[in-house]
PDB file of N, CA and C in Angstrom:
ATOM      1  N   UNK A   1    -187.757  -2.982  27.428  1.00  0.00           N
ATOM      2  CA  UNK A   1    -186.993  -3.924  26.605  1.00  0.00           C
ATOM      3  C   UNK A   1    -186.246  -3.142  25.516  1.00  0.00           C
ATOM      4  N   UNK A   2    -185.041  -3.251  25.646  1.00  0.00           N
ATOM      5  CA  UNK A   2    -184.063  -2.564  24.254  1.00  0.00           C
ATOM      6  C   UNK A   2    -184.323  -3.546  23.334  1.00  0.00           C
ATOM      7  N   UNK A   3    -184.566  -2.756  21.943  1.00  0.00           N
ATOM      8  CA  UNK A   3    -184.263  -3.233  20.373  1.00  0.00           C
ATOM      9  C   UNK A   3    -183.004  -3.732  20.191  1.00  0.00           C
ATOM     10  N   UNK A   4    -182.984  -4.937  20.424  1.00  0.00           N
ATOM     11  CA  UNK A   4    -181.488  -5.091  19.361  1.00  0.00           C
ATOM     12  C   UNK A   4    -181.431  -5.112  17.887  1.00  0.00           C
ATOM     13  N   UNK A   5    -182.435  -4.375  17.161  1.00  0.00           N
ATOM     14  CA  UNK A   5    -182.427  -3.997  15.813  1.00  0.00           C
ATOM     15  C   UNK A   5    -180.907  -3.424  15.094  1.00  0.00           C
ATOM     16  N   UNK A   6    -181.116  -1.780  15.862  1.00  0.00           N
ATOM     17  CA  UNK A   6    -179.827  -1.267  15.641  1.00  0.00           C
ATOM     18  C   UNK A   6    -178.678  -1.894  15.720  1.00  0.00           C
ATOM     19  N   UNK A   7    -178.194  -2.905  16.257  1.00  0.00           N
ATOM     20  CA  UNK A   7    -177.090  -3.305  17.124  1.00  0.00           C
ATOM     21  C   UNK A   7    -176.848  -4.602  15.633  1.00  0.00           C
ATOM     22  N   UNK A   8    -177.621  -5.200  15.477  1.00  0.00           N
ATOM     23  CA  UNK A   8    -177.799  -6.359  14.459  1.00  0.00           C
ATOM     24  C   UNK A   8    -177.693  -5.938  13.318  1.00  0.00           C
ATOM     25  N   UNK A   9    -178.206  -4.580  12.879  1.00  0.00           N
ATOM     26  CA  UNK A   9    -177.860  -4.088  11.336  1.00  0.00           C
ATOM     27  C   UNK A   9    -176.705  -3.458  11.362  1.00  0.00           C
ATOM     28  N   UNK A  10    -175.821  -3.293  12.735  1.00  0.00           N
ATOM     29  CA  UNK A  10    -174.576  -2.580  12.736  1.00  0.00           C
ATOM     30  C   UNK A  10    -173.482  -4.101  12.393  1.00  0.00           C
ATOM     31  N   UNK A  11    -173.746  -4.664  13.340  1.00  0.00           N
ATOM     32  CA  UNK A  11    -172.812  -6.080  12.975  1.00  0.00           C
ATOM     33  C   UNK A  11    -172.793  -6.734  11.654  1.00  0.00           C
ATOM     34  N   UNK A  12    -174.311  -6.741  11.467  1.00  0.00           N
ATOM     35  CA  UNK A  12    -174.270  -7.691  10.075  1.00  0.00           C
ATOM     36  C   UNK A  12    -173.105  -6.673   8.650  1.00  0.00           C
ATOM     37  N   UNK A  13    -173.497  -5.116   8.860  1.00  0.00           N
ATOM     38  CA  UNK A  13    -172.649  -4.391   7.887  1.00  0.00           C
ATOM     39  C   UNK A  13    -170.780  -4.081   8.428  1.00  0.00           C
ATOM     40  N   UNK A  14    -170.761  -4.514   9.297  1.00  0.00           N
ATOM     41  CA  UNK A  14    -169.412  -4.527   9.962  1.00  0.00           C
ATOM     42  C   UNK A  14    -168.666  -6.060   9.520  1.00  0.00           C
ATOM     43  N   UNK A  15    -169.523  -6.972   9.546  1.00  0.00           N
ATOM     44  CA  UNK A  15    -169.001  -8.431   9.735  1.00  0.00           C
ATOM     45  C   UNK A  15    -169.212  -8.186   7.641  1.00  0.00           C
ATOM     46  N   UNK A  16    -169.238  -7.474   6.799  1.00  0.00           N
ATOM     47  CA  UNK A  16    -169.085  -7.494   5.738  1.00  0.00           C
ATOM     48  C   UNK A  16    -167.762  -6.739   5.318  1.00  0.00           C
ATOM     49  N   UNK A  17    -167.437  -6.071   6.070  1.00  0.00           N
ATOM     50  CA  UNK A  17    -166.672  -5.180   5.417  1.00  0.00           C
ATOM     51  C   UNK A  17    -167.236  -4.090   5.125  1.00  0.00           C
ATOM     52  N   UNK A  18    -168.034  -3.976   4.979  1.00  0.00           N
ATOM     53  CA  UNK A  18    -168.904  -2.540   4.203  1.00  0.00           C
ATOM     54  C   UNK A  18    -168.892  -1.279   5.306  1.00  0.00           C
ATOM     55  N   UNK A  19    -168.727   0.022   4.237  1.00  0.00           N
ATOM     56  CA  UNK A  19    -168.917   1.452   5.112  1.00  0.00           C
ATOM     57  C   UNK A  19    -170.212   1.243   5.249  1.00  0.00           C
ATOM     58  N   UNK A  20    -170.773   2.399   6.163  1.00  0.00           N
ATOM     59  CA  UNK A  20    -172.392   2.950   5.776  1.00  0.00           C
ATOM     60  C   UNK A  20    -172.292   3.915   4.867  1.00  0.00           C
ATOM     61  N   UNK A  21    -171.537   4.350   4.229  1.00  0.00           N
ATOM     62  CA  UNK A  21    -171.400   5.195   2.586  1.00  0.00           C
ATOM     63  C   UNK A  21    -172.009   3.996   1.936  1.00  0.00           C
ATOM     64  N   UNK A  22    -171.726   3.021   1.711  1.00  0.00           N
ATOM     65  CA  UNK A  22    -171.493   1.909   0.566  1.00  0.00           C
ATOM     66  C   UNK A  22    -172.953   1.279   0.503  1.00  0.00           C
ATOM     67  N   UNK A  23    -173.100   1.149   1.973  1.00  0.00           N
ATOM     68  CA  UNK A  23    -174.870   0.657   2.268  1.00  0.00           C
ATOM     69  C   UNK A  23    -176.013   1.703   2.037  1.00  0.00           C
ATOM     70  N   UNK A  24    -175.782   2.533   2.383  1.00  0.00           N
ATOM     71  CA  UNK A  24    -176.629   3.607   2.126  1.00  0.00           C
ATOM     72  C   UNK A  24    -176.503   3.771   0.633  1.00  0.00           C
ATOM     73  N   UNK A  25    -175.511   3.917  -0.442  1.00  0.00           N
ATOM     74  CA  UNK A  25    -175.602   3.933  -1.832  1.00  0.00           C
ATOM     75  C   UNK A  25    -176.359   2.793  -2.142  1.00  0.00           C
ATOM     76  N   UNK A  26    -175.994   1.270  -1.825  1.00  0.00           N
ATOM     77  CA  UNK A  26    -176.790   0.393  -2.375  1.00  0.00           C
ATOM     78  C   UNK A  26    -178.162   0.413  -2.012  1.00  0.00           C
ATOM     79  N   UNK A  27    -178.621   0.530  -0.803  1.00  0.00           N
ATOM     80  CA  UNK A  27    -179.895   0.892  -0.580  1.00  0.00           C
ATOM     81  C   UNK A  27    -180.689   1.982  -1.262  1.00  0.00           C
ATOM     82  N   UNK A  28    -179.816   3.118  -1.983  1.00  0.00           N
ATOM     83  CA  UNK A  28    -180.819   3.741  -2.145  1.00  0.00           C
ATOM     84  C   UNK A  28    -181.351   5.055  -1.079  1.00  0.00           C
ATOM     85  N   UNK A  29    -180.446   5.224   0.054  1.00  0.00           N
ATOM     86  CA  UNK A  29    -180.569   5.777   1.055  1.00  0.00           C
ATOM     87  C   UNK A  29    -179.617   6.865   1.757  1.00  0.00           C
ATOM     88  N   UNK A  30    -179.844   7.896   2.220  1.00  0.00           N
ATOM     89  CA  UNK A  30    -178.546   9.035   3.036  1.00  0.00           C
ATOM     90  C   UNK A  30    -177.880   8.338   4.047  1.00  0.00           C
ATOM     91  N   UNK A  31    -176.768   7.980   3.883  1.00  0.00           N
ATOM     92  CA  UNK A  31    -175.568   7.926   5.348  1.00  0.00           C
ATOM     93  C   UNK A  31    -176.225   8.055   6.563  1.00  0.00           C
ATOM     94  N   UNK A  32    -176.839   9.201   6.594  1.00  0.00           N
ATOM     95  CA  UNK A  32    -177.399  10.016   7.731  1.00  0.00           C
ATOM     96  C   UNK A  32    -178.795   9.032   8.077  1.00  0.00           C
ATOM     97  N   UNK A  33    -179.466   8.902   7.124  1.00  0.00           N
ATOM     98  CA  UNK A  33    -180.565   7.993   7.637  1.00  0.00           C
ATOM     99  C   UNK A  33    -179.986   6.611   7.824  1.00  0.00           C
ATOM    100  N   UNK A  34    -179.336   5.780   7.957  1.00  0.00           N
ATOM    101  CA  UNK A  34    -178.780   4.427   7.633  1.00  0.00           C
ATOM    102  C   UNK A  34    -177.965   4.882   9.697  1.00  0.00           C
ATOM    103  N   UNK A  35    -177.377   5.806   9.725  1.00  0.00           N
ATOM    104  CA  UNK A  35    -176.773   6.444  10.824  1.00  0.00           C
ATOM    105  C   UNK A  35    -177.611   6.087  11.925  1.00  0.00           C
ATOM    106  N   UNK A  36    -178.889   6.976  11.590  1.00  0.00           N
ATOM    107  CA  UNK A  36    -179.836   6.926  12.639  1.00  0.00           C
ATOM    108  C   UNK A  36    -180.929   5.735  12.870  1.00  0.00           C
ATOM    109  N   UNK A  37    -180.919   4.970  12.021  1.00  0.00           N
ATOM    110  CA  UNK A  37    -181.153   3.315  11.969  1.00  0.00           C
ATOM    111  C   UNK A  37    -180.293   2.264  13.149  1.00  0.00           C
ATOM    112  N   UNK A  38    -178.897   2.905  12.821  1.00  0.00           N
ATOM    113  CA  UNK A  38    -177.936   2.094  13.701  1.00  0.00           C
ATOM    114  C   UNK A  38    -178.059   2.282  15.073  1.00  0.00           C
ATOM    115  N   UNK A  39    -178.105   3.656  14.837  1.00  0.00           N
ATOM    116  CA  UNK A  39    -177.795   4.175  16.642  1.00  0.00           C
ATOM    117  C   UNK A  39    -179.020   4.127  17.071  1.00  0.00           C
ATOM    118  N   UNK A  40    -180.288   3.593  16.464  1.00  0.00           N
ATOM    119  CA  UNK A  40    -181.453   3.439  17.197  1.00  0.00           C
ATOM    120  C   UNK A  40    -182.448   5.050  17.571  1.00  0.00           C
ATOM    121  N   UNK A  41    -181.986   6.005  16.877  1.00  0.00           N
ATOM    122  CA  UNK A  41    -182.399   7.353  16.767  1.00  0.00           C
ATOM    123  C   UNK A  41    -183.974   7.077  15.695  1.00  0.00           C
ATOM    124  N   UNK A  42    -184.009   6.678  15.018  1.00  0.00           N
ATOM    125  CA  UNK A  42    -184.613   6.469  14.209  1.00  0.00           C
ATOM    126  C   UNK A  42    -185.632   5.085  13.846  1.00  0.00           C
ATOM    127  N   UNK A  43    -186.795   4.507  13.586  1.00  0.00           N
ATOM    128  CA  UNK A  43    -187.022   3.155  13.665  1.00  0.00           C
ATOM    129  C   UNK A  43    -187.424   3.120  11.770  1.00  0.00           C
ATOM    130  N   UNK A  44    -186.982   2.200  11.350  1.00  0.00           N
ATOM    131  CA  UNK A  44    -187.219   2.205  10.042  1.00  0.00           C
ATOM    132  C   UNK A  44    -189.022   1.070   9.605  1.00  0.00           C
ATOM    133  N   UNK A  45    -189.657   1.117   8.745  1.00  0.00           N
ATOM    134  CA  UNK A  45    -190.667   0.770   7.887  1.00  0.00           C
ATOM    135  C   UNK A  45    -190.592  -0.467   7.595  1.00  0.00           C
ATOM    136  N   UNK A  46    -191.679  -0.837   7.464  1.00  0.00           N
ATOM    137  CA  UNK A  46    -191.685  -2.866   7.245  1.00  0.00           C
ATOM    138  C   UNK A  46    -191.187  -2.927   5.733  1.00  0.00           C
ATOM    139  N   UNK A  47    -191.246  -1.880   4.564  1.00  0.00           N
ATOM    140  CA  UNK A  47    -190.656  -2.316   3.591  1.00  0.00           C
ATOM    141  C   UNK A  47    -189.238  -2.388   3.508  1.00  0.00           C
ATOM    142  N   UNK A  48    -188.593  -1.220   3.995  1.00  0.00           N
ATOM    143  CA  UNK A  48    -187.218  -0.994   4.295  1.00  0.00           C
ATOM    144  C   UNK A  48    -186.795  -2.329   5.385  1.00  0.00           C
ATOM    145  N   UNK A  49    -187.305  -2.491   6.747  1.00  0.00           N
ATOM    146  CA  UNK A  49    -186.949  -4.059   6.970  1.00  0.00           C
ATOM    147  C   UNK A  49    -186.927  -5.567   6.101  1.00  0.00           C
ATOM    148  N   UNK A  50    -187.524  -5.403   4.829  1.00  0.00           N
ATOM    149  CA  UNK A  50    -187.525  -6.265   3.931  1.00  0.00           C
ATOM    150  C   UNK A  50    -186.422  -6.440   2.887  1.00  0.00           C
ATOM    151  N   UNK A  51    -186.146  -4.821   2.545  1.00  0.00           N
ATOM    152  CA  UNK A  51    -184.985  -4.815   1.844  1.00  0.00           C
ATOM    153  C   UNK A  51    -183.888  -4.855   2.392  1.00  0.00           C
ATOM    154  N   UNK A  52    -183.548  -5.036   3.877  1.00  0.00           N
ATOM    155  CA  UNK A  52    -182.430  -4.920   4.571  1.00  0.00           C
ATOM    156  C   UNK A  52    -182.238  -6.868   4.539  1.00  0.00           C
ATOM    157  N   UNK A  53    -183.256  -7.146   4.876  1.00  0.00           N
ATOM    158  CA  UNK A  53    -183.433  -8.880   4.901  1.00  0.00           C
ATOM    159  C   UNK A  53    -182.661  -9.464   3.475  1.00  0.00           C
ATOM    160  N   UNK A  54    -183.065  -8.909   2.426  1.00  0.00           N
ATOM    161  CA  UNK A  54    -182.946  -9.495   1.051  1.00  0.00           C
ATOM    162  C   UNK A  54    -181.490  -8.599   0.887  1.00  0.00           C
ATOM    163  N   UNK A  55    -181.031  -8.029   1.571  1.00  0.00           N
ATOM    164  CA  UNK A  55    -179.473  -7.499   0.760  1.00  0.00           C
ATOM    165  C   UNK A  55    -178.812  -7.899   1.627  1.00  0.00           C
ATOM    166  N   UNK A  56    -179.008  -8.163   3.170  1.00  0.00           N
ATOM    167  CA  UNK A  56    -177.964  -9.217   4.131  1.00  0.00           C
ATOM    168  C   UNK A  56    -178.450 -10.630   3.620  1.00  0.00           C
ATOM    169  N   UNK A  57    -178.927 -10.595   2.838  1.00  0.00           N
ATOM    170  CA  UNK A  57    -179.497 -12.234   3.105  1.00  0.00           C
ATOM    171  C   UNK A  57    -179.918 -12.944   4.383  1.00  0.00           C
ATOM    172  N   UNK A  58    -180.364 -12.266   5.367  1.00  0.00           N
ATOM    173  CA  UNK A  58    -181.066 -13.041   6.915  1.00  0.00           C
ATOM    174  C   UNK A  58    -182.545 -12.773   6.558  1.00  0.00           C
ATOM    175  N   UNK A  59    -183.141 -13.959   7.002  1.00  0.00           N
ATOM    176  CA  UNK A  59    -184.282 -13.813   7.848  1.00  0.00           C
ATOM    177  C   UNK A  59    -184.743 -12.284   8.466  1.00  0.00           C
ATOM    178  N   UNK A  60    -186.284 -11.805   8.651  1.00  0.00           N
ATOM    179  CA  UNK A  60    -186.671 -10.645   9.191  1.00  0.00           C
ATOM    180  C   UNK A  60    -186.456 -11.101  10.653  1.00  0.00           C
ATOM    181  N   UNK A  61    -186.894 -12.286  11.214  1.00  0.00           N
ATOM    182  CA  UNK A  61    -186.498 -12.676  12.449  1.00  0.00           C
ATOM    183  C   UNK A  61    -185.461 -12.335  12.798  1.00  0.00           C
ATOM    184  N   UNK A  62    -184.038 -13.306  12.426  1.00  0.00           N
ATOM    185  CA  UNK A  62    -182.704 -12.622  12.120  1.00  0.00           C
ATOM    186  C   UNK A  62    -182.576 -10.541  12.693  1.00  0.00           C
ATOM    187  N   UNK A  63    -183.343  -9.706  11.738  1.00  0.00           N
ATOM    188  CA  UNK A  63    -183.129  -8.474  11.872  1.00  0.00           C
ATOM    189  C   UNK A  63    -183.430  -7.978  13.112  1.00  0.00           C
ATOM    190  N   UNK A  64    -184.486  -8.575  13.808  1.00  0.00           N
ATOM    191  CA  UNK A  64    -185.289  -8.027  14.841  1.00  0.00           C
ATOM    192  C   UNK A  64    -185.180  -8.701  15.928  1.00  0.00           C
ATOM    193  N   UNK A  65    -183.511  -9.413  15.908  1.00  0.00           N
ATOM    194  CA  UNK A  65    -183.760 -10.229  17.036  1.00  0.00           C
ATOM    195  C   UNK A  65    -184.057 -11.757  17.665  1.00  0.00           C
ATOM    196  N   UNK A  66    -184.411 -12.071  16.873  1.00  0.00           N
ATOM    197  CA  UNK A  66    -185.566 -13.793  17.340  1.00  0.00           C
ATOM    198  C   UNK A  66    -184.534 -14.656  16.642  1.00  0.00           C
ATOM    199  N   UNK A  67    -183.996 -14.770  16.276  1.00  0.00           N
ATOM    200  CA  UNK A  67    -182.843 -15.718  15.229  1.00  0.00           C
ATOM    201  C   UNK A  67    -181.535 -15.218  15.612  1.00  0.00           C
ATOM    202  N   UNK A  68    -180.769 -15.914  15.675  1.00  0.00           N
ATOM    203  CA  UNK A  68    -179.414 -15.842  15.504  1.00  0.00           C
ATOM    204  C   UNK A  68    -179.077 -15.408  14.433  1.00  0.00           C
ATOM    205  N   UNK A  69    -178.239 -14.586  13.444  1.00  0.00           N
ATOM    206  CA  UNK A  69    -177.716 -15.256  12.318  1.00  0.00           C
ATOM    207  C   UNK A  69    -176.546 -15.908  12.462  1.00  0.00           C
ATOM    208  N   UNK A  70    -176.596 -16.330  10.991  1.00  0.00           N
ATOM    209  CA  UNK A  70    -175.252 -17.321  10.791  1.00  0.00           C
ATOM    210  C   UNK A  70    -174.140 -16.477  10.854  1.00  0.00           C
ATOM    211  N   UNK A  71    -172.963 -16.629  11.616  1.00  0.00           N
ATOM    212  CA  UNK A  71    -171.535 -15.850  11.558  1.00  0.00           C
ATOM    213  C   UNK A  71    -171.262 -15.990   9.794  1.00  0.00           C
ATOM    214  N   UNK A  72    -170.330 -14.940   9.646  1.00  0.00           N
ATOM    215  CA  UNK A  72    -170.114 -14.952   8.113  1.00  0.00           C
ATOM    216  C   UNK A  72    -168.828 -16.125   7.712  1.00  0.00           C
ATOM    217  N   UNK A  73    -168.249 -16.474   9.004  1.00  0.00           N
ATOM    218  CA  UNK A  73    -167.282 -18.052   8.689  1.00  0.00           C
ATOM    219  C   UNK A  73    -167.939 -19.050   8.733  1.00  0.00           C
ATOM    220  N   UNK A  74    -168.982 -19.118   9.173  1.00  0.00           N
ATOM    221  CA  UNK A  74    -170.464 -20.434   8.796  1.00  0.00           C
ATOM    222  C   UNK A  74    -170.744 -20.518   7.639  1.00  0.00           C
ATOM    223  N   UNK A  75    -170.963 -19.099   6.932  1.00  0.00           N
ATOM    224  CA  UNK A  75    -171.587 -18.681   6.006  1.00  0.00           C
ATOM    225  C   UNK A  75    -170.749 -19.658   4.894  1.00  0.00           C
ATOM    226  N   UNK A  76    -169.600 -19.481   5.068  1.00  0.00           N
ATOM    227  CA  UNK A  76    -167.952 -19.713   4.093  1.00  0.00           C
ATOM    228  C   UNK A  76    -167.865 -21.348   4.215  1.00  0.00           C
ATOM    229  N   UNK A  77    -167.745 -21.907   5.590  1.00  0.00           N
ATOM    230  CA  UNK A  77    -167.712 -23.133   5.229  1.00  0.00           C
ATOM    231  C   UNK A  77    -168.637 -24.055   4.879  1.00  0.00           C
ATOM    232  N   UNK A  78    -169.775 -23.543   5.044  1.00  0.00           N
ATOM    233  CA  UNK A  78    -171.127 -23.891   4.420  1.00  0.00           C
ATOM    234  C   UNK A  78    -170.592 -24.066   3.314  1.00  0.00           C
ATOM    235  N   UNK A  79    -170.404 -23.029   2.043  1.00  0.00           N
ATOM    236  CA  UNK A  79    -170.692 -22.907   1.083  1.00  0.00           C
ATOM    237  C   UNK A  79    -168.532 -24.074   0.015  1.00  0.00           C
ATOM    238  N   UNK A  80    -168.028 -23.891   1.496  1.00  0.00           N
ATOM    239  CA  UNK A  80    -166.896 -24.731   1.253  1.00  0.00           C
ATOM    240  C   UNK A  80    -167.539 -25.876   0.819  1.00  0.00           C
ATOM    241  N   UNK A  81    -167.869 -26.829   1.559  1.00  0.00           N
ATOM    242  CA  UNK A  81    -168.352 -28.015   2.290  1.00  0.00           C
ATOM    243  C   UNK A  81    -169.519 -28.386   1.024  1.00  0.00           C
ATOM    244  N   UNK A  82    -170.529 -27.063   0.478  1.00  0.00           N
ATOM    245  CA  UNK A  82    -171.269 -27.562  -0.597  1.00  0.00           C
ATOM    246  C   UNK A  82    -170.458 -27.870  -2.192  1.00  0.00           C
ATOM    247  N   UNK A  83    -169.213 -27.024  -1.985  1.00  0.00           N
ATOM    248  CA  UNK A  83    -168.543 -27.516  -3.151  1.00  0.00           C
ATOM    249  C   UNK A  83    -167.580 -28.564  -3.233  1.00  0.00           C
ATOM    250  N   UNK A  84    -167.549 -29.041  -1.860  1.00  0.00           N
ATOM    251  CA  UNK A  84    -166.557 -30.409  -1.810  1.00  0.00           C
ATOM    252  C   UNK A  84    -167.655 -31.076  -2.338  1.00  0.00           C
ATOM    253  N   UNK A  85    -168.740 -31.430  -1.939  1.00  0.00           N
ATOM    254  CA  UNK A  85    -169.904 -32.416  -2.402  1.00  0.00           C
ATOM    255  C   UNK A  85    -169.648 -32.284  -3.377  1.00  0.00           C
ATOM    256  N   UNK A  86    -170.399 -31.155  -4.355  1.00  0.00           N
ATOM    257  CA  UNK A  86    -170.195 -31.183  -5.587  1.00  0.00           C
ATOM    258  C   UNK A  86    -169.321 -31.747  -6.629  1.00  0.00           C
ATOM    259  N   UNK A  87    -168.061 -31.314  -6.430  1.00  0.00           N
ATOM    260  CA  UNK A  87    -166.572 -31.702  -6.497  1.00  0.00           C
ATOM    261  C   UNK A  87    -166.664 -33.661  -6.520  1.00  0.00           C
ATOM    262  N   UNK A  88    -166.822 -33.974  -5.240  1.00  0.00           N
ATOM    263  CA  UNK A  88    -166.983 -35.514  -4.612  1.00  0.00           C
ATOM    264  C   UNK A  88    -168.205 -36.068  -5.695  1.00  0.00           C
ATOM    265  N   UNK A  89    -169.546 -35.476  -6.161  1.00  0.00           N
ATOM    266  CA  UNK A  89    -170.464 -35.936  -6.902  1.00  0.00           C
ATOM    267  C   UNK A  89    -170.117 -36.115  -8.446  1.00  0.00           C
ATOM    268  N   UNK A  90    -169.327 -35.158  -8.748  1.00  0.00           N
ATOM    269  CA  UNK A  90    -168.795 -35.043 -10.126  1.00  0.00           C
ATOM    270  C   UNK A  90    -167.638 -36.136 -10.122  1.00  0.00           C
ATOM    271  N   UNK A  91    -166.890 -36.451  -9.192  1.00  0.00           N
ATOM    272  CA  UNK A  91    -166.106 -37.959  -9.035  1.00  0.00           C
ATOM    273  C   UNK A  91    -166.724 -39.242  -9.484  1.00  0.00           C
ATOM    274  N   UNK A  92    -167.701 -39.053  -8.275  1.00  0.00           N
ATOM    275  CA  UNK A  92    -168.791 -40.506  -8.649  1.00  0.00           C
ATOM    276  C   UNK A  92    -169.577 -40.489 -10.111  1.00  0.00           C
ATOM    277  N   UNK A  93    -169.725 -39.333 -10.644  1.00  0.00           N
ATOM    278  CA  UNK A  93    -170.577 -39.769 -11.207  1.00  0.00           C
ATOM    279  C   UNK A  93    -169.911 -39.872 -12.834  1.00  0.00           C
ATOM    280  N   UNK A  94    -168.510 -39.625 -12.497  1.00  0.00           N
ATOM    281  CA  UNK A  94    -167.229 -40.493 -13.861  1.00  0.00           C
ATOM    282  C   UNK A  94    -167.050 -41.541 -13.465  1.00  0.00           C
ATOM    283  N   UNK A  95    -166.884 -41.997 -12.731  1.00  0.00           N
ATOM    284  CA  UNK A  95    -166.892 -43.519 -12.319  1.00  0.00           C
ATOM    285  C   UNK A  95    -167.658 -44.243 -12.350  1.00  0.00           C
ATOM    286  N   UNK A  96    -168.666 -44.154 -12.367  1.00  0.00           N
ATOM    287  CA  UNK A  96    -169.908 -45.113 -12.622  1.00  0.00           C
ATOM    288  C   UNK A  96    -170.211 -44.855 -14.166  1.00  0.00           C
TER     289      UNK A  96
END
């Protein structure tokens, strides 16, 4: 069975925009190790899978496979859609 680990921490930092310079600085980590994470050369530590969870914002499921994540245009109209409410709640609640 192949890991789709590597493959999922490559997309999620691709579907950001982000180098692996940029991730590896915020992490705290060498290019080179973040490198060999991707390409599956390397398997990284349950703490380091935790901090990868909490700086993509997914689920560990999510990282390892078992979850989908959310596309990052889900992500957007999600967060559209919570400020129309908002927007729409702050209406109603001058009117009443």
């Amino acid at each position: 069975m192949i890991c789709p680990f590597p493959k999922i921490i490559t997309d999620l930092r691709k579907s950001r925009g982000l180098s692996q310079k940029q991730v590896a600085m915020d992490l705290k980590i060498s290019q080179a190790l973040l490198s060999h994470y991707e390409k599956g050369i390397r398997e990284c530590g349950l703490d380091f899978l935790l901090t990868l969870s909490n700086y993509y914002g997914v689920s560990v499921d999510t990282l390892l496979g078992k979850k989908k994540p959310r596309s990052l245009s889900a992500e957007k109209e999600i967060k559209s859609l919570k400020k129309i409410i908002s927007e729409a709640e702050d209406i109603l609640n001058k009117i009443e």
